[in-house]
N, C-alpha and C. Protein backbone atom coordinates (compact mmCIF):
# COMPACT_ATOMS: atom_id res chain seq x y z
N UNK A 1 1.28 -16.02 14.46
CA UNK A 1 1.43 -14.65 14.03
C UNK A 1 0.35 -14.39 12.99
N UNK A 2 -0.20 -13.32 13.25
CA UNK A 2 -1.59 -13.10 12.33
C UNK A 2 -1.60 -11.38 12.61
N UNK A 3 -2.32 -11.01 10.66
CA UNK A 3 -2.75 -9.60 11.10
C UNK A 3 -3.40 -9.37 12.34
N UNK A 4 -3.17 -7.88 12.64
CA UNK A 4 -4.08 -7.34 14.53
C UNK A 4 -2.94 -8.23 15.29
N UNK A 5 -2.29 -8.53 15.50
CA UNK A 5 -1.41 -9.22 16.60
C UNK A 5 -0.75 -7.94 17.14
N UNK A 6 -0.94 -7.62 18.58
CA UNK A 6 0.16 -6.46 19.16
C UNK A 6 0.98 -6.93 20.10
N UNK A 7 2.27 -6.85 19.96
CA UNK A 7 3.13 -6.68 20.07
C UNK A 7 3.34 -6.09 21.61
N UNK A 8 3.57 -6.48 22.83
CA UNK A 8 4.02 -6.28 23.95
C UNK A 8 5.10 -4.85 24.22
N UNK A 9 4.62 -3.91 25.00
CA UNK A 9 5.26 -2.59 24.88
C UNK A 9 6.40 -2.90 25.29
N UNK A 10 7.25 -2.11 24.91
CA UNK A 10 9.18 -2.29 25.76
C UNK A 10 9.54 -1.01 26.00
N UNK A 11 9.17 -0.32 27.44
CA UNK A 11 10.17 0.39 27.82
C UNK A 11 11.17 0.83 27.72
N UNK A 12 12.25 1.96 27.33
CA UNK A 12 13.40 1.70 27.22
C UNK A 12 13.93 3.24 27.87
N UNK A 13 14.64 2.93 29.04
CA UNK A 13 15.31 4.33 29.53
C UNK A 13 15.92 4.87 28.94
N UNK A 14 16.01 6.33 28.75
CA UNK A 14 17.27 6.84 27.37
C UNK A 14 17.70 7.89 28.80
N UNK A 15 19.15 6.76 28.82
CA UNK A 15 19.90 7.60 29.74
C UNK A 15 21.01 8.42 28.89
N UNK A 16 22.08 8.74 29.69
CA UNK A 16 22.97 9.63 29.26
C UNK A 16 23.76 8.56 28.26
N UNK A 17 24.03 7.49 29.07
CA UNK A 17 25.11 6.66 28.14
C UNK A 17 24.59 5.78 27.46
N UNK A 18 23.50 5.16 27.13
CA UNK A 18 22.77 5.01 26.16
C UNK A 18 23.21 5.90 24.91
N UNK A 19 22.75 7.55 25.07
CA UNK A 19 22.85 8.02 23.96
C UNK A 19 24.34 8.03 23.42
N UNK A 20 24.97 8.00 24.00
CA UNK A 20 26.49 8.57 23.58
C UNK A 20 27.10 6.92 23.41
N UNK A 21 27.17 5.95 24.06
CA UNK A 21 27.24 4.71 23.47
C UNK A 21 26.91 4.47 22.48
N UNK A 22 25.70 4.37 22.31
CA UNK A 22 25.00 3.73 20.74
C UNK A 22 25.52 4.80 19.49
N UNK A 23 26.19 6.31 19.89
CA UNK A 23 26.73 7.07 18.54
C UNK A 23 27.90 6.62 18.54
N UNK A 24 28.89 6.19 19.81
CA UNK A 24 30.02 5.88 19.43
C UNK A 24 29.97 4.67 18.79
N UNK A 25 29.52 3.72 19.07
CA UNK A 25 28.91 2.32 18.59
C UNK A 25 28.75 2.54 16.82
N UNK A 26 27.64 3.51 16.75
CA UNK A 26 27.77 3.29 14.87
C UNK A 26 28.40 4.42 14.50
N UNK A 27 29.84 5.19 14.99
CA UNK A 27 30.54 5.82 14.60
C UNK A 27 29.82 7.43 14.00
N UNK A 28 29.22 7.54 14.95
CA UNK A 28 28.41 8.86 14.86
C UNK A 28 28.92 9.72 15.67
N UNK A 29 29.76 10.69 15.12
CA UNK A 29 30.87 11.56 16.61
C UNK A 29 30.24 13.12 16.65
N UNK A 30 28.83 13.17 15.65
CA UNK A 30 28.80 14.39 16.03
C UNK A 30 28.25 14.69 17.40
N UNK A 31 28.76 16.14 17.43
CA UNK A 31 29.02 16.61 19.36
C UNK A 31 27.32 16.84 19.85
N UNK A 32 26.38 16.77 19.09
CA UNK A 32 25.32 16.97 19.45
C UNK A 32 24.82 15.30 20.17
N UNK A 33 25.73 14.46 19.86
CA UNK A 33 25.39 13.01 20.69
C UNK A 33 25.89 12.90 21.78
N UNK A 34 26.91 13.79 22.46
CA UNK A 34 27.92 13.70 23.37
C UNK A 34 28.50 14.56 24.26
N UNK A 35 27.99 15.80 23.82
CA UNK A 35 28.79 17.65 24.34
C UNK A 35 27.23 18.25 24.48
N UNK A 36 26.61 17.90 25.80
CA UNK A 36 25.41 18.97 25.89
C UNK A 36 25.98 20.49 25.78
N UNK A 37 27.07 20.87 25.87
CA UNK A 37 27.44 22.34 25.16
C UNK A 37 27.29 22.72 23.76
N UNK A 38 27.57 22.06 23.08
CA UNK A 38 27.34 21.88 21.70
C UNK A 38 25.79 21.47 21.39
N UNK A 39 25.70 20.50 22.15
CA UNK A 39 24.09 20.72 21.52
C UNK A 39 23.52 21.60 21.99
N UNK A 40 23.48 22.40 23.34
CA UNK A 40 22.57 23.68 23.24
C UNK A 40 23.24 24.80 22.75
N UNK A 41 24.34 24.96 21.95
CA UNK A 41 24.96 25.90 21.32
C UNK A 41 24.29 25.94 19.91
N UNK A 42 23.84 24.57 19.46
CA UNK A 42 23.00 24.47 18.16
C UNK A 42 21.80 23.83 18.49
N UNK A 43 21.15 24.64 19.50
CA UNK A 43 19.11 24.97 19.97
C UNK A 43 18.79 23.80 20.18
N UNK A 44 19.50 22.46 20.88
CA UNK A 44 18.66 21.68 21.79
C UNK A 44 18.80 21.54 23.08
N UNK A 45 18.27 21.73 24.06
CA UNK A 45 18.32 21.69 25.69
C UNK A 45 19.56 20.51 25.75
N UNK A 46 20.13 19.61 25.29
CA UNK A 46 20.67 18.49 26.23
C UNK A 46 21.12 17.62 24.64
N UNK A 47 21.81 16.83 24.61
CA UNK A 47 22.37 15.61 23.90
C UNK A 47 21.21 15.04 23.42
N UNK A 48 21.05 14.22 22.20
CA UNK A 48 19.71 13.76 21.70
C UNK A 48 20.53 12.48 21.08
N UNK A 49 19.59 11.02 21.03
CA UNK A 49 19.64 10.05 20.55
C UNK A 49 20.08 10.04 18.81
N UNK A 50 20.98 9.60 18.41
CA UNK A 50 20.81 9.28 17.07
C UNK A 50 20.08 8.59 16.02
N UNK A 51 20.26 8.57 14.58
CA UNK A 51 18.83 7.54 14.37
C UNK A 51 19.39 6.24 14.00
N UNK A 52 21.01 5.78 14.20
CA UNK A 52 21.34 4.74 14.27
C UNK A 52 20.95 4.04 15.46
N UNK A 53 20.68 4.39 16.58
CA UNK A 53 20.60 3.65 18.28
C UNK A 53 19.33 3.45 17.83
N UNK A 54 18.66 4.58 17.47
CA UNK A 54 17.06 3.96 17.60
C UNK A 54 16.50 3.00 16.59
N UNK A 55 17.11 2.65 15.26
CA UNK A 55 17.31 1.86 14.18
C UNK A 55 17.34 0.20 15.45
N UNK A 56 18.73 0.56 15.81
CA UNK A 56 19.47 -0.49 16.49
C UNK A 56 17.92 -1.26 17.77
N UNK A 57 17.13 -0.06 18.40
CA UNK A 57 16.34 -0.60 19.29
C UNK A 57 15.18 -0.98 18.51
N UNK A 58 14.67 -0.47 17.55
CA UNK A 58 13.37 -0.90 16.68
C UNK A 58 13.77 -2.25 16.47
N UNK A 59 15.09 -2.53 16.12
CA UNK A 59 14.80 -4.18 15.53
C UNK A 59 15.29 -5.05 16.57
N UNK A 60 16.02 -4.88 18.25
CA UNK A 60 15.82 -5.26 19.26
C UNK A 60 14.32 -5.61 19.60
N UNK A 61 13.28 -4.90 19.27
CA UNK A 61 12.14 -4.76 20.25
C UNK A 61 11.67 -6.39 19.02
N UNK A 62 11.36 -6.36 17.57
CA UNK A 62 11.25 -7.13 16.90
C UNK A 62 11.97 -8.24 17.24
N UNK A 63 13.15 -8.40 17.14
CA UNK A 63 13.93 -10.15 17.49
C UNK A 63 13.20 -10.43 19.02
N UNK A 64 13.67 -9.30 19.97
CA UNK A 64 12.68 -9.68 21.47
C UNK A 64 11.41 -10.27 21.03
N UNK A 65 10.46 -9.73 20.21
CA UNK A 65 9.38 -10.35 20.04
C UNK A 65 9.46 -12.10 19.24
N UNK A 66 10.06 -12.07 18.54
CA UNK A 66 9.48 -12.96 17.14
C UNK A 66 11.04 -14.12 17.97
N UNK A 67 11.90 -14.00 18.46
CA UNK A 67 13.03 -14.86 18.67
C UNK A 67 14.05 -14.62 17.88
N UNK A 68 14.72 -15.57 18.34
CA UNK A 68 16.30 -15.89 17.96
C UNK A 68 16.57 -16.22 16.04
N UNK A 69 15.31 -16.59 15.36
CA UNK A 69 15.16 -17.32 14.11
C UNK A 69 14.93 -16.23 13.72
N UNK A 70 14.27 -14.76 14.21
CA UNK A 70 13.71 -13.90 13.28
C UNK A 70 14.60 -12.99 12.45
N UNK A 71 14.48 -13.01 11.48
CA UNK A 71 15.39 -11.79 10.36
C UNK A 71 14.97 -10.79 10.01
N UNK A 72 15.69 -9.71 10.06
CA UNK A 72 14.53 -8.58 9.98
C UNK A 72 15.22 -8.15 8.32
N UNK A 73 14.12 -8.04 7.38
CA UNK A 73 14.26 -8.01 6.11
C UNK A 73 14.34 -6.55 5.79
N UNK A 74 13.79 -5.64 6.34
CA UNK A 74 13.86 -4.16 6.12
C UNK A 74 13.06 -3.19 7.57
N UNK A 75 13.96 -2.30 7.65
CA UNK A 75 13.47 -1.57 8.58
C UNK A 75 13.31 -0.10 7.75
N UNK A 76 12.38 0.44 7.95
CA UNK A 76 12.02 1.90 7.22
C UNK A 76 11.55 2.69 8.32
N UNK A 77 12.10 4.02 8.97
CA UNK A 77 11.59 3.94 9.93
C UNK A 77 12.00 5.86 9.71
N UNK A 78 10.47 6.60 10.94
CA UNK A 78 11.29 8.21 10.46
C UNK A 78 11.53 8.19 11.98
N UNK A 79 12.09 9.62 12.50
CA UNK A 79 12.31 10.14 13.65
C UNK A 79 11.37 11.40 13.96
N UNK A 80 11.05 11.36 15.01
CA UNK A 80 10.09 12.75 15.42
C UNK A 80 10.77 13.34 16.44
N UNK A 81 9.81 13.06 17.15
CA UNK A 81 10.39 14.01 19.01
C UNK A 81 12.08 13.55 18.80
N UNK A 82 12.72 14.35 19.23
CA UNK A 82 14.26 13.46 19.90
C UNK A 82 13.78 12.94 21.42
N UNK A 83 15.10 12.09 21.40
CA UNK A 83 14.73 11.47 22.68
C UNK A 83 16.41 12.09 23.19
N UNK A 84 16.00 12.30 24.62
CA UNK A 84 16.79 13.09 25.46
C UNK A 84 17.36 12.45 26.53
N UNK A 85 18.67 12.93 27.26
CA UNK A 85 18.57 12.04 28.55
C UNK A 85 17.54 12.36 29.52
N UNK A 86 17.03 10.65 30.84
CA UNK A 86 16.05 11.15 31.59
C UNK A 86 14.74 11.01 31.09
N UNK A 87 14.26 10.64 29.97
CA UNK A 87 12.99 10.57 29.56
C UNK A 87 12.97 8.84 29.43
N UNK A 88 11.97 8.75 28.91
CA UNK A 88 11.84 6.95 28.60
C UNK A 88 11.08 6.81 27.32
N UNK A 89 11.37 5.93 26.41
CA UNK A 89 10.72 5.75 24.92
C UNK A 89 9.97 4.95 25.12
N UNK A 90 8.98 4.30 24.90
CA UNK A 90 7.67 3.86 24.47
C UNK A 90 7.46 2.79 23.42
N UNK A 91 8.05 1.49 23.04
CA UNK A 91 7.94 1.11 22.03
C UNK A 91 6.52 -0.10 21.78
N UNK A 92 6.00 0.02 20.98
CA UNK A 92 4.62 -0.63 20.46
C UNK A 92 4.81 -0.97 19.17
N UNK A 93 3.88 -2.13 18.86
CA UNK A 93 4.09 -2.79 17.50
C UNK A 93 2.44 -3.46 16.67
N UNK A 94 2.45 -3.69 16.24
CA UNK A 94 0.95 -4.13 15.17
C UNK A 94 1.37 -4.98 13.85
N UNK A 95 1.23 -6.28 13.99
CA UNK A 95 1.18 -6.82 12.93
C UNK A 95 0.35 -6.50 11.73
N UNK A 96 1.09 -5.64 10.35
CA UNK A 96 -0.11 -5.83 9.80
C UNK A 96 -0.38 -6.48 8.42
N UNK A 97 0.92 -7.33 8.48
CA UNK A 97 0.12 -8.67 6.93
C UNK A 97 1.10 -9.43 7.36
N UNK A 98 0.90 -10.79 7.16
CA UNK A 98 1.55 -11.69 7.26
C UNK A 98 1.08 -12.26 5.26
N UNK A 99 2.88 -13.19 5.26
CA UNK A 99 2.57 -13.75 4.11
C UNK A 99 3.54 -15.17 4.58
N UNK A 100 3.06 -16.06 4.60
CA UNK A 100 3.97 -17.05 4.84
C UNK A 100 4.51 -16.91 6.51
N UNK A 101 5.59 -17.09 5.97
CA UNK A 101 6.73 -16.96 7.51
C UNK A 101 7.24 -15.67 7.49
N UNK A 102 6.62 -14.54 6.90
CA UNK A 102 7.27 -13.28 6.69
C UNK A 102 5.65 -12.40 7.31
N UNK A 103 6.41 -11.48 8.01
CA UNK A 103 5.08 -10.47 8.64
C UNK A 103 5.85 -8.79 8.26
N UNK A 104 5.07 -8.23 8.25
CA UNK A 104 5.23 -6.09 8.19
C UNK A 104 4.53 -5.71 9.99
N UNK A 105 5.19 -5.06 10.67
CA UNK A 105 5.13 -4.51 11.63
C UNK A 105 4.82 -3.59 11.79
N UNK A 106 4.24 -2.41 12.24
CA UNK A 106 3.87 -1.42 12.10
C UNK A 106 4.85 -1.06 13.82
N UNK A 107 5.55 0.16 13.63
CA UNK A 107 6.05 0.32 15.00
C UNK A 107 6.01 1.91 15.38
N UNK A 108 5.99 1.87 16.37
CA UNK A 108 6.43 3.00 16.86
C UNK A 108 6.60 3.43 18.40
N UNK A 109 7.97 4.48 18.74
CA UNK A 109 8.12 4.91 19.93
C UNK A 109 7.46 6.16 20.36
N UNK A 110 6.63 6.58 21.35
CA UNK A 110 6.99 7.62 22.19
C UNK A 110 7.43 7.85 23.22
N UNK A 111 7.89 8.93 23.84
CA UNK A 111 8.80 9.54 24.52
C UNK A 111 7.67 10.99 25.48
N UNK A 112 8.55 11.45 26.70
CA UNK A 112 7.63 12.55 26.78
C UNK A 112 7.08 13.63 26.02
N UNK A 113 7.94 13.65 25.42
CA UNK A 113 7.83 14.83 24.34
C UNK A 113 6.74 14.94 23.20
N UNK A 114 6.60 13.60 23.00
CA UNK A 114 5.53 13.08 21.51
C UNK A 114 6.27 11.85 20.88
N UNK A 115 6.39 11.59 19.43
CA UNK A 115 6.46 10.19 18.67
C UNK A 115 7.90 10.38 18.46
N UNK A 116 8.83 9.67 18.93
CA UNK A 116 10.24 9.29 18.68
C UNK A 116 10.76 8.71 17.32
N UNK A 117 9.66 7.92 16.78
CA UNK A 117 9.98 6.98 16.14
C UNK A 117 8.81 6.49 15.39
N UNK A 118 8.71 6.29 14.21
CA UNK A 118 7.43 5.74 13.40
C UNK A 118 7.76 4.88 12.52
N UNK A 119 7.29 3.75 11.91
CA UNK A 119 7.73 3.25 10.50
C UNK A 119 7.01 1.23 10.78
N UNK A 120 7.49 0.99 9.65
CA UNK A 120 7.34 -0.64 9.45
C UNK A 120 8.75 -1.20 9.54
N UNK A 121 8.63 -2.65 10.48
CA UNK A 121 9.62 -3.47 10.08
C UNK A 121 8.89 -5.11 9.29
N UNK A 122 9.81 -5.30 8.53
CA UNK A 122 9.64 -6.40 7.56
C UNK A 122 10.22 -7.78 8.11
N UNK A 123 9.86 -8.69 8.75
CA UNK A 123 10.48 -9.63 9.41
C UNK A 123 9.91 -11.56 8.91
N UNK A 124 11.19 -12.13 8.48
CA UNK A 124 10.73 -13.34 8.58
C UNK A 124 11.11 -14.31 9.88
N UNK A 125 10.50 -15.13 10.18
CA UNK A 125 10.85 -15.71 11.12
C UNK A 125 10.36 -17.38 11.18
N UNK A 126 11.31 -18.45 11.22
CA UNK A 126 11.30 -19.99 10.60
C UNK A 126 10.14 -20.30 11.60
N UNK A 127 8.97 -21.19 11.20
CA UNK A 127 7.72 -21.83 11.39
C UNK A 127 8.28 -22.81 12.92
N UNK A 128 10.15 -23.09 12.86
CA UNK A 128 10.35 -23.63 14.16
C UNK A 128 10.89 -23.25 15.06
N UNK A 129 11.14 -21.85 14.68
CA UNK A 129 11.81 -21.25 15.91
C UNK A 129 11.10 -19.77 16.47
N UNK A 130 9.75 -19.71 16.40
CA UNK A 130 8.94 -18.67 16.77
C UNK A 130 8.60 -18.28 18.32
N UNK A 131 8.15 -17.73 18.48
CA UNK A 131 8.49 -17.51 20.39
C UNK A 131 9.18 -16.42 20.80
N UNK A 132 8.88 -16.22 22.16
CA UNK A 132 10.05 -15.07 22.37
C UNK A 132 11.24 -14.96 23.00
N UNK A 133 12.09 -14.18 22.22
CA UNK A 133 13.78 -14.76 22.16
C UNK A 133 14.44 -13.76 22.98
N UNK A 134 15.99 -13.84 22.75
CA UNK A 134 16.76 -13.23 23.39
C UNK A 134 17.58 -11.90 22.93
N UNK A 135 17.03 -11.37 21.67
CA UNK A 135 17.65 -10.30 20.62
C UNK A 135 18.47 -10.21 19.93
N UNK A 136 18.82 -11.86 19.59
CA UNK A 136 20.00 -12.05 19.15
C UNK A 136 19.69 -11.37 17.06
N UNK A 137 18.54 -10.75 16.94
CA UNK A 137 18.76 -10.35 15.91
C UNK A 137 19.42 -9.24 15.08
N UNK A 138 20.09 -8.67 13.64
CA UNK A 138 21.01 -8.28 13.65
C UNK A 138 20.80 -7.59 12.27
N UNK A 139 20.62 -5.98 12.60
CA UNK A 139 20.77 -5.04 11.28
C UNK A 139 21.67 -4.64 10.61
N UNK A 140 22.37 -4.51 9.15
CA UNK A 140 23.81 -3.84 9.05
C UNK A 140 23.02 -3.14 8.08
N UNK A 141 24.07 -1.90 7.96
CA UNK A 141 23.82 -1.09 6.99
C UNK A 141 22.53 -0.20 7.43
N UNK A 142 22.71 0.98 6.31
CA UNK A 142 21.68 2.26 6.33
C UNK A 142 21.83 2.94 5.35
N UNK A 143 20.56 3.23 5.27
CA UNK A 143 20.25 4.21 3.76
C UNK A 143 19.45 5.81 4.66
N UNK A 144 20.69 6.31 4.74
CA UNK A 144 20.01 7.32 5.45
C UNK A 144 18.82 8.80 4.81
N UNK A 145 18.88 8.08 3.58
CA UNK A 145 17.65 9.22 2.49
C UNK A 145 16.34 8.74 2.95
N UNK A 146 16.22 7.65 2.99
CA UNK A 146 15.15 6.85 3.46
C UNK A 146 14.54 6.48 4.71
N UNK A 147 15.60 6.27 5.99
CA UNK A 147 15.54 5.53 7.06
C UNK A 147 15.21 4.12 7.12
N UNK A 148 15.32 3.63 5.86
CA UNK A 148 15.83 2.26 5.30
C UNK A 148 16.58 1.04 5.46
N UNK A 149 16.97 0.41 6.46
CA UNK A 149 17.97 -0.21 6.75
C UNK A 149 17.78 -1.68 6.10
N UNK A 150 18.77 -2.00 4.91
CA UNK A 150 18.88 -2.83 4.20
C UNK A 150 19.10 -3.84 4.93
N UNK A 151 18.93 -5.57 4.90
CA UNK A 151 19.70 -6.70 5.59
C UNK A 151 21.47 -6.61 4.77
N UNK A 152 22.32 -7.31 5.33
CA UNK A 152 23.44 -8.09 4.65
C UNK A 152 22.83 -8.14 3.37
N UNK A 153 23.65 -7.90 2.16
CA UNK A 153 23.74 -8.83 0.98
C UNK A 153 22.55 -8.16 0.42
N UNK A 154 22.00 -6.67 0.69
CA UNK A 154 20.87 -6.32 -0.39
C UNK A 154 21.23 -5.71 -0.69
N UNK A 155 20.73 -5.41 -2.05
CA UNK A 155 21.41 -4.78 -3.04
C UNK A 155 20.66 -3.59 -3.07
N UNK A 156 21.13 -2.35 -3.59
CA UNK A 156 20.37 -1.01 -3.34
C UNK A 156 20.30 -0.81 -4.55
C-alpha cells in the first residue's frame, strides 16, 4: 500500500430494496426512504438512498479492498447527487498517505445523475493480514454535522 495506489471500482446497483433495507437497517423511517408518494410529495421523482447505507457501502468498498484485518478509523464523507432506484453508483478510491500500517483514502461514488458521494476514509490494516478480503469490516456510530463516522470507543 503506497501513496497513488487506486483502488479497484465497485459497482453497486441501487435497487428498490437496497434503499429501503439499509434505512430500515440504521433505523431511518423517514417516508422519503420508503413511500415514493411521499417523496414526490416533498420534490423528489422516486425514494432516495440515505446517508447511513451509503456510509455503510463506503467502508464495504474499503474492508473489500484492504481485507478482513482492516479497521476503518474514520469515515468523513458528504452526499451529492441522491442515488435513486434503477441507477448504479460508481465507487473509486486513491490512496493518498500512508503512515505505517495506517493509509487516508480518498473516495468517491457516482451515479447517473453526478457525484453521490465524496470524502476520505482513514484505515489501518495489520502488515499480516493485507489482501483482499471478504467485508467483514465494521462502522458504528455517526456524527451527522460532519458525515463523520467515529470507530467504537471514540470519543467525540
Amino acid at each position: 500500500m503506497k501513496a497513488g495506489d487506486e483502488l479497484a471500482p465497485l459497482e453497486v446497483p441501487i435497487t428498490r430494496t437496497l434503499i429501503v433495507a439499509g434505512a430500515v437497517a440504521s433505523r431511518d423511517y423517514q417516508d422519503v426512504h420508503h413511500d415514493p408518494e411521499a417523496a414526490r410529495a416533498k420534490g423528489s421523482p422516486d425514494i432516495f438512498m440515505n446517508i447511513l447505507t451509503t456510509n455503510g457501502l463506503v467502508g464495504r468498498y474499503i474492508t473489500d479492498h484492504f481485507g478482513p484485518a482492516a479497521v476503518l478509523r474514520r469515515v468523513a464523507i458528504r452526499l451529492g447527487a441522491p442515488n435513486r432506484p434503477g441507477d448504479t453508483m460508481v465507487l473509486r478510491g486513491t490512496v493518498e498517505e500512508v503512515d505505517g500500517d495506517t493509509a487516508v483514502v480518498r473516495v468517491s461514488g457516482d451515479n447517473g445523475i453526478g457525484r453521490h458521494v465524496s470524502g476520505t476514509v482513514t484505515v489501518t490494516v495489520s502488515r499480516t493480514g493485507t489482501g483482499t478480503g471478504n467485508g467483514t469490516g465494521m462502522v458504528t456510530g455517526t456524527d451527522t454535522g460532519t458525515g463523520t463516522v467515529p470507530t467504537a470507543g471514540e470519543a467525540r
